[in-house]
Protein backbone atom coordinates (compact mmCIF):
# COMPACT_ATOMS: atom_id res chain seq x y z
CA UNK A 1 -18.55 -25.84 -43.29
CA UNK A 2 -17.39 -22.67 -42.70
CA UNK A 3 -14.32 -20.68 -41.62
CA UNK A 4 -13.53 -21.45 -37.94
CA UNK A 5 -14.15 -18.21 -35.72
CA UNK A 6 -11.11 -17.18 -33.54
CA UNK A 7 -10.33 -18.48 -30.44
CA UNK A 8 -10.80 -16.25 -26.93
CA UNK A 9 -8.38 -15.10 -25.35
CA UNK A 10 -9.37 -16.26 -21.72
CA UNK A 11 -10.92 -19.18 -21.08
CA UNK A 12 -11.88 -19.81 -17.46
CA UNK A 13 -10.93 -23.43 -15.87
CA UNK A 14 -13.76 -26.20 -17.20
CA UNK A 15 -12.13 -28.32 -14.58
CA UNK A 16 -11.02 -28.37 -11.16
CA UNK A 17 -7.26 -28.46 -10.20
CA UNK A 18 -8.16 -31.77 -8.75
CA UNK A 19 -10.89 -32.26 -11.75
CA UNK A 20 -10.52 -35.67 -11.07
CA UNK A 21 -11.32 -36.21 -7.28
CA UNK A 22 -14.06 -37.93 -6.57
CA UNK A 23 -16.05 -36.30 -3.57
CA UNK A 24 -19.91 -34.57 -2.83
CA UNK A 25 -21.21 -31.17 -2.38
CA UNK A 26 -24.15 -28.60 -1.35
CA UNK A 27 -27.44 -27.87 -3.11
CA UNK A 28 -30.12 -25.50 -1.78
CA UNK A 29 -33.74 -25.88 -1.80
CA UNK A 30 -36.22 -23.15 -1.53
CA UNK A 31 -38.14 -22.45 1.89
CA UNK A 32 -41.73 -24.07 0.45
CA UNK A 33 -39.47 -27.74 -0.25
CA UNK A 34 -37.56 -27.52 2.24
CA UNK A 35 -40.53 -27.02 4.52
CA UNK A 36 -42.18 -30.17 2.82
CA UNK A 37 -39.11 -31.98 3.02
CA UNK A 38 -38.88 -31.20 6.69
CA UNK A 39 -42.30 -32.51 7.62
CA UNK A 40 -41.58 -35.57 5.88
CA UNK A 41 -38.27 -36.39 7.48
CA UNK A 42 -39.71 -35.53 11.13
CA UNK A 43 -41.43 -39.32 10.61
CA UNK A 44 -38.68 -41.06 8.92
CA UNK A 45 -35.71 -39.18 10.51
CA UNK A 46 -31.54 -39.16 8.68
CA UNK A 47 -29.36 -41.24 9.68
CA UNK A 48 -26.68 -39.51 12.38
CA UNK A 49 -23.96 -38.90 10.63
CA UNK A 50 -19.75 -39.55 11.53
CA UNK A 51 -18.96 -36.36 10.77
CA UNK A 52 -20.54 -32.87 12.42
CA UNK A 53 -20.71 -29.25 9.92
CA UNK A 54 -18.55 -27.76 12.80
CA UNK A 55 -15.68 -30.17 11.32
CA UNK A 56 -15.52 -28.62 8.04
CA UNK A 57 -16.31 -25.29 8.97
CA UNK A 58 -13.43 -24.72 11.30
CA UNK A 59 -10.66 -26.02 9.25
CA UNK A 60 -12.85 -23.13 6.37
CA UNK A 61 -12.11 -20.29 9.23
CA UNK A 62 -8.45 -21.32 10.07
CA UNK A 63 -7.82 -21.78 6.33
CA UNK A 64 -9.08 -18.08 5.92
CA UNK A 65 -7.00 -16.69 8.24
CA UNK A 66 -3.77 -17.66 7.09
CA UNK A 67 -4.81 -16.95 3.42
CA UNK A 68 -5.96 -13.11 4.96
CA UNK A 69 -2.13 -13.21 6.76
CA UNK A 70 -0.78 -14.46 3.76
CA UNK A 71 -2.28 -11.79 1.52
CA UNK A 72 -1.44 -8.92 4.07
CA UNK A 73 1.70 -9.85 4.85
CA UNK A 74 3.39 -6.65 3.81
CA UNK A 75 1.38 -4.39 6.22
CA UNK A 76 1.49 -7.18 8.77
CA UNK A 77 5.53 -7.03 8.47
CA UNK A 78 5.38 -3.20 8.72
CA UNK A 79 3.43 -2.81 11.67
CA UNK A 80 5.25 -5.35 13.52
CA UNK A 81 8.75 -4.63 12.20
CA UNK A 82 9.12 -8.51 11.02
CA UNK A 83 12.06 -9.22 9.06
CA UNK A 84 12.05 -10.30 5.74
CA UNK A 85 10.61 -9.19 2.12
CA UNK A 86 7.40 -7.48 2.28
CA UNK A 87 5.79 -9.13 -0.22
CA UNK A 88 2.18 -11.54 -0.11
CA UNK A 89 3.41 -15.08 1.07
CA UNK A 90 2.17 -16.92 -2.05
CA UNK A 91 5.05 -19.75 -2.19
CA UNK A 92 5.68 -23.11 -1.48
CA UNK A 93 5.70 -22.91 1.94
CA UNK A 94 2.82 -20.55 2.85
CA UNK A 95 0.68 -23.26 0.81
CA UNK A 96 1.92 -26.24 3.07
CA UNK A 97 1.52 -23.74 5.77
CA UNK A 98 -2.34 -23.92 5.29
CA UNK A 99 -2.75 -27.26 5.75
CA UNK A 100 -1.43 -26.45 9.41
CA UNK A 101 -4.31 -23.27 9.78
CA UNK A 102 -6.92 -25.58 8.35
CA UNK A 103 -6.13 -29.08 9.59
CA UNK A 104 -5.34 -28.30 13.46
CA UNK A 105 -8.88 -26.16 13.93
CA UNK A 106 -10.77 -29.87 12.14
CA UNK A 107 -8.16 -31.87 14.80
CA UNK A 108 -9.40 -29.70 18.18
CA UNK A 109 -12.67 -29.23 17.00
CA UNK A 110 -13.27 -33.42 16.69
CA UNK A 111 -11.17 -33.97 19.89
CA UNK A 112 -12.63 -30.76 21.82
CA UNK A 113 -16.42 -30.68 20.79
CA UNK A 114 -16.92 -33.87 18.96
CA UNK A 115 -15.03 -35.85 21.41
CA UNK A 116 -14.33 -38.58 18.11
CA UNK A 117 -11.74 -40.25 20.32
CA UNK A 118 -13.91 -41.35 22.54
CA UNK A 119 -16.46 -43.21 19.86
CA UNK A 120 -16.06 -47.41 19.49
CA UNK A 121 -15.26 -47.19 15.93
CA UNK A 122 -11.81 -46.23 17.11
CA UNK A 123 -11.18 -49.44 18.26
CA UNK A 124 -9.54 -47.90 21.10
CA UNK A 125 -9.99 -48.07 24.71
CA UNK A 126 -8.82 -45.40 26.77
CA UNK A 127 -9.59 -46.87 29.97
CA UNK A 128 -7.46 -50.41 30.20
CA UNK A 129 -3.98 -48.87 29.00
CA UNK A 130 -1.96 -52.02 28.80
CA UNK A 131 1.80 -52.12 30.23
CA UNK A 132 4.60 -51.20 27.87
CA UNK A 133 5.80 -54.84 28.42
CA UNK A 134 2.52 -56.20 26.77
CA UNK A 135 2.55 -54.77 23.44
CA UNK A 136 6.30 -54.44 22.33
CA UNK A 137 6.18 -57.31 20.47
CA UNK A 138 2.99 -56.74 18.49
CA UNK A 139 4.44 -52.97 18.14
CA UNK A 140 8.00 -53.87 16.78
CA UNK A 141 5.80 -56.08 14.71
CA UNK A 142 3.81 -53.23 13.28
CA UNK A 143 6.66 -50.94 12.74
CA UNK A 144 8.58 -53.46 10.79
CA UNK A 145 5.44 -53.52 8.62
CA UNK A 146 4.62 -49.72 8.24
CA UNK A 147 8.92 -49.09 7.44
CA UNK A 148 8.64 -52.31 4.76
CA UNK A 149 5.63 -50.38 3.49
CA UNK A 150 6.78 -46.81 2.96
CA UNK A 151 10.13 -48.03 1.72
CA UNK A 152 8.42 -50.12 -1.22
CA UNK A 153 5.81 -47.08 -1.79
CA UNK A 154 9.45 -44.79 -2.07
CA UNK A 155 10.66 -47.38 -4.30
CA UNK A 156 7.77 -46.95 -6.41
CA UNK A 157 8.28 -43.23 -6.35
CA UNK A 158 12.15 -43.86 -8.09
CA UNK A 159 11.14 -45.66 -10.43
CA UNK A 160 7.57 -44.10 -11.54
CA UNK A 161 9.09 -41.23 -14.14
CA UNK A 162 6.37 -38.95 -13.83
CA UNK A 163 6.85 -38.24 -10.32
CA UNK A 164 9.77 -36.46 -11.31
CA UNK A 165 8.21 -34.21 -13.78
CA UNK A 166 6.54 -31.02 -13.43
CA UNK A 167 4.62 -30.02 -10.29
CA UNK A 168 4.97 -33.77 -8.99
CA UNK A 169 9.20 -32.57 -8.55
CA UNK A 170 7.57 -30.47 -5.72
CA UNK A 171 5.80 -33.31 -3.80
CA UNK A 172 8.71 -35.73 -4.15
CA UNK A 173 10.69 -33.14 -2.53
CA UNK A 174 7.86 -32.80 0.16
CA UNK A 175 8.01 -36.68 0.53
CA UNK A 176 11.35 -36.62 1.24
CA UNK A 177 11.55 -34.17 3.91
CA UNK A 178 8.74 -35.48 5.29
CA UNK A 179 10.09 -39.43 5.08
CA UNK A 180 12.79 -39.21 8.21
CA UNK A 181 10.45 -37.45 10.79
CA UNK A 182 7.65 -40.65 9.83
CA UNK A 183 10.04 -43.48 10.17
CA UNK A 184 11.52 -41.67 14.07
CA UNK A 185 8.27 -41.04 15.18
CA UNK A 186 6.11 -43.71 13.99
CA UNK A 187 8.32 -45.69 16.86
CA UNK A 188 6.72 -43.84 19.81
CA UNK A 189 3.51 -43.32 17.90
CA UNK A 190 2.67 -47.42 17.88
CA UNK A 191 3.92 -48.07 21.36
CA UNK A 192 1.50 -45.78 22.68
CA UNK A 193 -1.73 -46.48 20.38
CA UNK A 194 -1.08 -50.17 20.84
CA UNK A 195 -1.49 -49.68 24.79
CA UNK A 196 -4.86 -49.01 23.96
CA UNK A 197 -5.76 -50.80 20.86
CA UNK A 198 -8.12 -53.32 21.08
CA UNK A 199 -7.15 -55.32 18.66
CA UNK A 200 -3.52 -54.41 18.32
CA UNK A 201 -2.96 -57.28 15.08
CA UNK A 202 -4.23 -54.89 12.57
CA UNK A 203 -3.29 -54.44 8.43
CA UNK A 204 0.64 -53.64 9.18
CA UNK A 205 0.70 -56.12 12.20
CA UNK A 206 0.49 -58.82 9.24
CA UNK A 207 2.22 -57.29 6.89
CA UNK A 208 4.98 -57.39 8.89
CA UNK A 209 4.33 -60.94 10.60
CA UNK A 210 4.99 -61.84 6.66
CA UNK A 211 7.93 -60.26 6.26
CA UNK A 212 9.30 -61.69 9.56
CA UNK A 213 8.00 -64.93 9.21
CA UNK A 214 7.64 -65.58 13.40
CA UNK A 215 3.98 -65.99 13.54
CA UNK A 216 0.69 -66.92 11.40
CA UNK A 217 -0.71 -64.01 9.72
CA UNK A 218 -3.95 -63.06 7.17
CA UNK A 219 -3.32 -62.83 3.57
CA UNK A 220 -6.57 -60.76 3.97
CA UNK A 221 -4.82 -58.47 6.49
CA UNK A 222 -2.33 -58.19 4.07
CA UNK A 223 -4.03 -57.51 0.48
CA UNK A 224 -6.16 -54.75 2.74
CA UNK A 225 -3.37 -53.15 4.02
CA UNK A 226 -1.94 -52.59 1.23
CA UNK A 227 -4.76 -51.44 -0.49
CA UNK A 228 -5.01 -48.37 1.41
CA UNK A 229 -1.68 -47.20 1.12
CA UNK A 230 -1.50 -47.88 -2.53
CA UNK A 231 -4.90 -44.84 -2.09
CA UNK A 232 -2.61 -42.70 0.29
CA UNK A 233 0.58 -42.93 -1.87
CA UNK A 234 -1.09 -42.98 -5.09
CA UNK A 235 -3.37 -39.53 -4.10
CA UNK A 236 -1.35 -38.03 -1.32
CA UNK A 237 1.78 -37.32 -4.41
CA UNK A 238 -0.83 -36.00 -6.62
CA UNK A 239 -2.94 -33.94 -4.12
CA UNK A 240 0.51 -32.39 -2.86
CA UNK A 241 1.32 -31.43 -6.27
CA UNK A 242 -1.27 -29.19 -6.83
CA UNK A 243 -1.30 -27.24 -3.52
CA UNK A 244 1.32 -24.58 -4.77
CA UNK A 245 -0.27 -23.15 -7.81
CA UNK A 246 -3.80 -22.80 -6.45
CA UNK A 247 -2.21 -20.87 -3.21
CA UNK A 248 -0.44 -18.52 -5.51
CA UNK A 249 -3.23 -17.52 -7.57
CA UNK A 250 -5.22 -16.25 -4.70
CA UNK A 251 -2.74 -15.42 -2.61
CA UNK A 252 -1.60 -12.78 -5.61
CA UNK A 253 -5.06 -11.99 -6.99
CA UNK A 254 -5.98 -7.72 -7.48
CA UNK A 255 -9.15 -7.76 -6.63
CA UNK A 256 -9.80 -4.41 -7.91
CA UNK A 257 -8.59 -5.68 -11.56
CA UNK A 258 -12.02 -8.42 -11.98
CA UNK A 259 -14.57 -5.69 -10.18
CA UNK A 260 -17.61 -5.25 -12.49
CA UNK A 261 -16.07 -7.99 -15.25
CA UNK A 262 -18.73 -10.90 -14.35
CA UNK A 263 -16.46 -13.57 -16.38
CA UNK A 264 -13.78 -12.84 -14.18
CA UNK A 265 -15.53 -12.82 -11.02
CA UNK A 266 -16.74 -16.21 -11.72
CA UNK A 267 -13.29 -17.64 -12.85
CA UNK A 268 -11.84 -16.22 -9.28
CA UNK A 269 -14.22 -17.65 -7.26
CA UNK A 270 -14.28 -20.82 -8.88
CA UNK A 271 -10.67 -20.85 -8.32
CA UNK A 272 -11.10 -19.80 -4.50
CA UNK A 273 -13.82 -22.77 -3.93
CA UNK A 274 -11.38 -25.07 -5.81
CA UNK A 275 -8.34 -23.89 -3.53
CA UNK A 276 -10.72 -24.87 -0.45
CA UNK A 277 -11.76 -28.29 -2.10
CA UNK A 278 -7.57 -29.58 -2.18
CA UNK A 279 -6.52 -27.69 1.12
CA UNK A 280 -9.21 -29.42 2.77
CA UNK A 281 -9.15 -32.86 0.80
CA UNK A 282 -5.33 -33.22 1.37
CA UNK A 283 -5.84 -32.89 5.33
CA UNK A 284 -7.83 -35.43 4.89
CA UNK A 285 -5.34 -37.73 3.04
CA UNK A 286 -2.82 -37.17 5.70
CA UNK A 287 -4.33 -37.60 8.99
CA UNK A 288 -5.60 -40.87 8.44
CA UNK A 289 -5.54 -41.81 12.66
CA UNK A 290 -7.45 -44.06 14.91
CA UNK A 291 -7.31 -41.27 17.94
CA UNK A 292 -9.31 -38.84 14.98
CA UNK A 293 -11.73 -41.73 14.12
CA UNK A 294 -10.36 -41.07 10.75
CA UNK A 295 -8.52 -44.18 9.86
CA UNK A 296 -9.11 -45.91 6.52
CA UNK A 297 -11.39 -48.97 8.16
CA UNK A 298 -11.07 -50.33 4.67
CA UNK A 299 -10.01 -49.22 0.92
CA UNK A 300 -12.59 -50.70 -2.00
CA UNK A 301 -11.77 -54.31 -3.26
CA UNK A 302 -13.34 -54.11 -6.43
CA UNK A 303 -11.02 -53.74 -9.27
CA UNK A 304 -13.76 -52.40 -11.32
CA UNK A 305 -13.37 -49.16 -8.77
CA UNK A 306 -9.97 -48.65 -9.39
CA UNK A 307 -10.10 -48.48 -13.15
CA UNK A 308 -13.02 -46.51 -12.80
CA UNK A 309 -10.77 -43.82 -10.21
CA UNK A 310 -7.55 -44.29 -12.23
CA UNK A 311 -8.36 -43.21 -15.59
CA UNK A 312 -9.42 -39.68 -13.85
CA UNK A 313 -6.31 -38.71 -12.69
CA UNK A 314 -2.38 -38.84 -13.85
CA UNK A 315 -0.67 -40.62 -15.32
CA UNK A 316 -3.99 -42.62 -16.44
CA UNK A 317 -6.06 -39.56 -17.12
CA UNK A 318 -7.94 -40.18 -20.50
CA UNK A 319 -9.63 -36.79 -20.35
CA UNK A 320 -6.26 -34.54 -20.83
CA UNK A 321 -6.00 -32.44 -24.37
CA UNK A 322 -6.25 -35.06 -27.53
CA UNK A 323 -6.84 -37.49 -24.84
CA UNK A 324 -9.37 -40.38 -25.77
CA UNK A 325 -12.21 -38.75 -23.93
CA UNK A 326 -10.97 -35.27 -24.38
CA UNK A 327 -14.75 -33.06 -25.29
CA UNK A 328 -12.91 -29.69 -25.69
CA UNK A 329 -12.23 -29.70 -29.84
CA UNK A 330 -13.82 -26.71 -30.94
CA UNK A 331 -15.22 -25.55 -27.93
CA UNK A 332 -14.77 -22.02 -26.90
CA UNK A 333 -16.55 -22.20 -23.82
CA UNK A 334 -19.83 -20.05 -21.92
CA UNK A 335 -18.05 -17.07 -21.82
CA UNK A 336 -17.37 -16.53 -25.51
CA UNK A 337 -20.60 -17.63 -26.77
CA UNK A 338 -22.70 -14.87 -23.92
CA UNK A 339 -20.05 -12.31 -24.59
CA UNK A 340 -22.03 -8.85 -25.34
CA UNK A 341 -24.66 -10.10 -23.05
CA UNK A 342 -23.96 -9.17 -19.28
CA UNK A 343 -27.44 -10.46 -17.59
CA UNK A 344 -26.84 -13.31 -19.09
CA UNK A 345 -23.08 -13.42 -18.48
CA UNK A 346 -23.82 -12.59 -14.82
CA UNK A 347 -26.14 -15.16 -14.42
CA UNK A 348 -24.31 -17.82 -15.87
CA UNK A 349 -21.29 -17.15 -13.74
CA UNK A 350 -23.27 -17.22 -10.91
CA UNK A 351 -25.11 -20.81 -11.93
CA UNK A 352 -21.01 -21.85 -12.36
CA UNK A 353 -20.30 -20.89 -8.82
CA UNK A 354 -22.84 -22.42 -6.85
CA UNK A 355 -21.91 -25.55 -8.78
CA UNK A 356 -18.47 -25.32 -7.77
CA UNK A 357 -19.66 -24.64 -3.86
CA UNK A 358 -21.35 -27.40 -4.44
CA UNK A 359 -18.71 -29.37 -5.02
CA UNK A 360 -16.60 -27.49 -2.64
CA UNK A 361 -18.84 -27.93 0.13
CA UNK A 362 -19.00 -31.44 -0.52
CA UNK A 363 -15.45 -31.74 0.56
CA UNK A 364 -15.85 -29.51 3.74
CA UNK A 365 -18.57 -32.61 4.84
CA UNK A 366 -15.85 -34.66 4.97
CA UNK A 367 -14.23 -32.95 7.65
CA UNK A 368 -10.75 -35.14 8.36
CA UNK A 369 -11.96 -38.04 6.31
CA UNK A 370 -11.86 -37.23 2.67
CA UNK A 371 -9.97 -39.98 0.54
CA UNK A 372 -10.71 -41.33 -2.67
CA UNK A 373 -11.59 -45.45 -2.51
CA UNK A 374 -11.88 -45.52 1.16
CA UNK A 375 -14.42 -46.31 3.66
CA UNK A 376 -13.80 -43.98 6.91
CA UNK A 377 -17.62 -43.68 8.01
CA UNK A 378 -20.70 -42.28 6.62
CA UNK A 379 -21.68 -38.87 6.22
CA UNK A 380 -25.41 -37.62 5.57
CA UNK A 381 -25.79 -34.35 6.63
CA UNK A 382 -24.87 -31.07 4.39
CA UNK A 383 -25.16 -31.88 0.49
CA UNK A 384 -25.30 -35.68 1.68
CA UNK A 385 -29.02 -34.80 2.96
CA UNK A 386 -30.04 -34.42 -0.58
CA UNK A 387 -27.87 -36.80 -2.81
CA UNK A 388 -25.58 -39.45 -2.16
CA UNK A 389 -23.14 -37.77 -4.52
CA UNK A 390 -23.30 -34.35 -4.62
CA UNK A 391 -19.55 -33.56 -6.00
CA UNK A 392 -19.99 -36.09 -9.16
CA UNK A 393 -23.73 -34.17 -10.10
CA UNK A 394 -22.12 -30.66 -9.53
CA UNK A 395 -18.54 -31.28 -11.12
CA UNK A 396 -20.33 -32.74 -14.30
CA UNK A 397 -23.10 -30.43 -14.64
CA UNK A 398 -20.44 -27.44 -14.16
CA UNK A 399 -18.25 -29.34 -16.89
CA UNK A 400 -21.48 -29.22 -19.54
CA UNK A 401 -22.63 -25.82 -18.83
CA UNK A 402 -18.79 -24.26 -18.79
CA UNK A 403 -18.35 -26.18 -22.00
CA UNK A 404 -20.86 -26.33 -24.09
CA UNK A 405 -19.74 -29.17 -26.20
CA UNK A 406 -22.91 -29.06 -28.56
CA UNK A 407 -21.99 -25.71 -29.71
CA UNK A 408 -18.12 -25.57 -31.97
CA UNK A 409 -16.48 -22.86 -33.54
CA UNK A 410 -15.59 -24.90 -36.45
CA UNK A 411 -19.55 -25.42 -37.49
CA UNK A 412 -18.65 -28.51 -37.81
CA UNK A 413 -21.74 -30.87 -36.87
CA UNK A 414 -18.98 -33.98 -36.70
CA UNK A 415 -17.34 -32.23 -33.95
CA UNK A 416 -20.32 -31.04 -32.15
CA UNK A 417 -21.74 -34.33 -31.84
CA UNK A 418 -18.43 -36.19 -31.14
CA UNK A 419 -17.52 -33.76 -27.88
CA UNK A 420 -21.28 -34.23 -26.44
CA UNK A 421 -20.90 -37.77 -26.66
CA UNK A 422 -17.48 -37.84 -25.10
CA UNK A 423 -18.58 -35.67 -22.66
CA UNK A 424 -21.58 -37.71 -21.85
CA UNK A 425 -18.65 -40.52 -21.55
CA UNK A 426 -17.10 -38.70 -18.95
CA UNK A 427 -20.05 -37.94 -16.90
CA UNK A 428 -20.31 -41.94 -17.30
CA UNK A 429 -17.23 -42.38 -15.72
CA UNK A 430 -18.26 -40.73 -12.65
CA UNK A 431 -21.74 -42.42 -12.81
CA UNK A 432 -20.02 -45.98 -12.76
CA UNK A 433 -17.43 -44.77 -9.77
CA UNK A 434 -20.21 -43.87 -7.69
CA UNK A 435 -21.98 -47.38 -7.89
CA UNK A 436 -18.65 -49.46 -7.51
CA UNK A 437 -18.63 -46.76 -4.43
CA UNK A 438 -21.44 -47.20 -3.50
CA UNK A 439 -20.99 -51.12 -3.61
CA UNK A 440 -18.27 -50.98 -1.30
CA UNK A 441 -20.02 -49.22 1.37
CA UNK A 442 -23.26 -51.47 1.22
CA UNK A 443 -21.03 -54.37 1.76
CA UNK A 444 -18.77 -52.43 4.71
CA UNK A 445 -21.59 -51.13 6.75
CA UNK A 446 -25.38 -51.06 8.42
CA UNK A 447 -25.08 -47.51 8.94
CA UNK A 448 -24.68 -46.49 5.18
CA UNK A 449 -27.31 -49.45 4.21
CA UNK A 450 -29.86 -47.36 6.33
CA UNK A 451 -29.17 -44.02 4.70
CA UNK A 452 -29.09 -45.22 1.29
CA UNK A 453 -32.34 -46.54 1.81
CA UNK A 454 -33.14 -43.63 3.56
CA UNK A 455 -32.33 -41.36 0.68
CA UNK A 456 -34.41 -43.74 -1.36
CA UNK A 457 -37.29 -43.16 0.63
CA UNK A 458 -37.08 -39.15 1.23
CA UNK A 459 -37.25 -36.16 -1.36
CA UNK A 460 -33.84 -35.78 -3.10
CA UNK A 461 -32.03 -35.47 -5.91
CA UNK A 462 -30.88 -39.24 -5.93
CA UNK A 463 -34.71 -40.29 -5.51
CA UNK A 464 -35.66 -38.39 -8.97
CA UNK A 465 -32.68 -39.44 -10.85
CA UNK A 466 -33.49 -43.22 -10.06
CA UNK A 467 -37.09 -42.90 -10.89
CA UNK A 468 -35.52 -41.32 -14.39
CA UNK A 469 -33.37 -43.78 -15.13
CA UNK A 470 -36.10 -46.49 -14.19
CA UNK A 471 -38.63 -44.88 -16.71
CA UNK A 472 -36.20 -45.19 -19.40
CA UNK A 473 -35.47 -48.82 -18.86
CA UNK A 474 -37.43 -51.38 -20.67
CA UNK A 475 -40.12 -52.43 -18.66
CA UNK A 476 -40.51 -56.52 -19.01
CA UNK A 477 -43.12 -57.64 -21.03
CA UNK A 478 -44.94 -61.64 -19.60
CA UNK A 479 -44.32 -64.02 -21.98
CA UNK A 480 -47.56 -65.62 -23.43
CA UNK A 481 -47.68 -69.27 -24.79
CA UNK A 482 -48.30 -69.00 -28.42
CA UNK A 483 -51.38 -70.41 -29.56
């Protein structure tokens, strides 16, 4: 069929250093549809939802800052006659660092403005404190449960090779600085929250009442508890994993050396809106707290959801190079098939980028509550106004029109057929997480019954993507007695 052509030299990321998170994202209407779409909500208004913009938005400002500090950092050391190499902070540390700059701005700004402490769905009450005396029990209870906990999920960690290969050698070591300070403080931690829990007896309560074997407990309790720290131990190694190499990129970047080269412009700020999506997802992992409002209130059940989240992510990952669903054989990507035409380069990039804000922003709605296979409230405001998963639309429409699996080098009809199907695989992967998702959170909760039927009833992407999918369907034919 041909000789194959040669391969490019650059190839900007298809994929987003946490390609496999599943999330939701922004999408812009023009002023005309947005009017229309207006008028119609004033009579059938959205849903509040648990988390305000201002969330998202200040953890975006404090995360700039440091990553302006950490950029400047020789000039900054100069002018204050700071000791130390003057070179941009783009290590290990500085990255951790930013989950400090972005995470405590989300923390005030819930406390200070949103007042989320305050809210029911805490399951706290601030006004009855109970005496120290009252809750030891219940609390030594607890803490035997969240130590038995953490020491099987570190026993997990031994024994699980990968976690001591590659970029995961970097969380472990994370882990394990962070693993003393948990056990010492999680003491004080329970006494005081369970002075003003309401219902003290929560997930580790039982767990623990198991393991001690004083008092009846839920096997319910149980199997939830442990659901959602298999999602925090699981994601929380990954996502800290790939915080290092992100930070470094832009932390080192010349911005001077991608001026005027549209290709590179797009694969910088691609990377930029990805390094935003993990700082501000992995906050999210770790401050899973009743005083934030951000506690997992329950991980998914349905096994059909894990499978579905698994094989997207390492160790499972089917879509890595010569993976089963890998689409990328023969590809050479937008970049080399525009090259010699800039408009069109320029445009392209662009399309690219507001897919990846998209997705990006999708995160920032999340605020301090972003976690894979949990239920920690509902959000319908930003990109949720529109779609009730932006970040799966964006992340697979950026995937096709970065890839271009249709078109191969090789001219090889066999392969261009083979990576659009396994492409259109993939994007099936993320269609079947997001209704096992979405079955979860019907079953959980009133509030996210009313705004998926409100996004049902309103203009939005969701709406013309059902009525789609239900015009393609068979449409049942009456039976007629035969004569």
């Amino acid at each position: 069929m041909g000789e194959e052509l040669p391969k490019p030299t650059y190839r900007p990321p298809s994929v987003s250093p946490r390609q496999f998170i599943g999330g939701d994202g922004l999408f812009t209407l023009c002023s005309p549809l947005a009017a229309i779409a207006g008028a119609m909500n004033a009579a059938d208004p959205r849903p509040p939802s648990d988390v305000s913009a201002g969330v998202g938005l200040s953890g975006l400002a404090g995360l700039f800052a440091w990553l302006l500090i950490c950029r400047n950092w020789p000039g900054i050391g100069d002018v204050f006659a700071l000791p130390g190499p003057r070179a941009p902070l783009s290590g290990e540390h500085a990255a951790l660092a930013a989950l400090l700059f972005s995470g405590t701005p989300m923390v005030l700004w819930s406390l200070l403005v949103d007042k989320v402490h305050l809210r029911p769905s805490t399951g706290l009450d601030w006004r009855s404190p109970r005496p120290l005396a009252a809750v030891i029990d219940d609390a030594v209870t607890k803490i035997a449960g969240l130590w038995a906990t953490w020491a099987l999920i570190g026993f997990a960690y031994c024994v699980a090779r990968w976690y001591w290969m590659g970029t995961y050698l970097f969380a472990m070591k994370v882990i394990g600085w962070a693993a003393l300070p948990m056990f010492v403080l999680s003491v004080p931690y329970v006494l005081w929250l369970d002075r003003f829990s309401i219902n003290p007896r929560d997930g580790p309560w039982h767990f623990g009442a198991m393991l001690i074997g004083r008092e009846p407990f839920e096997p319910a309790e149980v199997k939830a508890h442990w659901r959602s720290w298999l999602v925090k131990g699981f994601f929380c190694a990954f996502m800290i994993s790939i915080l290092p190499p992100g930070w470094a990129n832009i932390v080192m970047l010349d911005v001077s050396a991608i001026a005027g080269n549209p290709v590179l412009i797009t694969h910088w700020l691609t990377e930029l809106l990805f390094l935003i999506d993990v700082q501000i997802a992995m906050v999210g992992y770790l401050v899973t707290m009743k005083p934030l409002d951000a506690q997992i209130r329950s991980a998914n059940p349905h096994l059909s959801a894990w499978v579905a989240a698994l094989i997207c992510y390492p160790p499972f990952i089917l879509m890595i190079p010569n993976g089963p669903l890998d689409y990328h054989f023969g590809t050479a990507d937008w970049a080399y098939w525009l090259d010699g035409h800039p408009l069109l380069l320029a445009a392209w990039g662009a399309a690219l980028v507001l897919l990846t804000g998209i997705y990006a922003w999708a995160t920032l709605a999340f605020g301090l509550r972003f976690s894979n296979l949990t239920y920690r409230g509902v959000l319908t405001n930003g990109p949720y106004r529109w779609t009730r998963h932006p970040a799966y639309l964006s992340k697979n429409l950026f995937w096709w029109a970065s890839t271009l699996p249709f078109i191969v080098t090789t001219h090889n009809l066999n392969d261009a057929i083979r990576n659009t199907v396994v492409l259109g695989l993939v994007s099936a992967v993320y269609f079947w997480r997001a209704k096992t998702e979405e079955k979860h959170l019907l079953a959980e909760d009133a509030k996210y019954r009313e705004y998926h039927a409100w996004i049902e009833r309103n203009p939005s992407i969701t709406r013309a993507l059902g009525r789609l999918t239900g015009a393609l369907k068979p449409k049942n034919v009456a039976l007629q007695p035969a004569e």
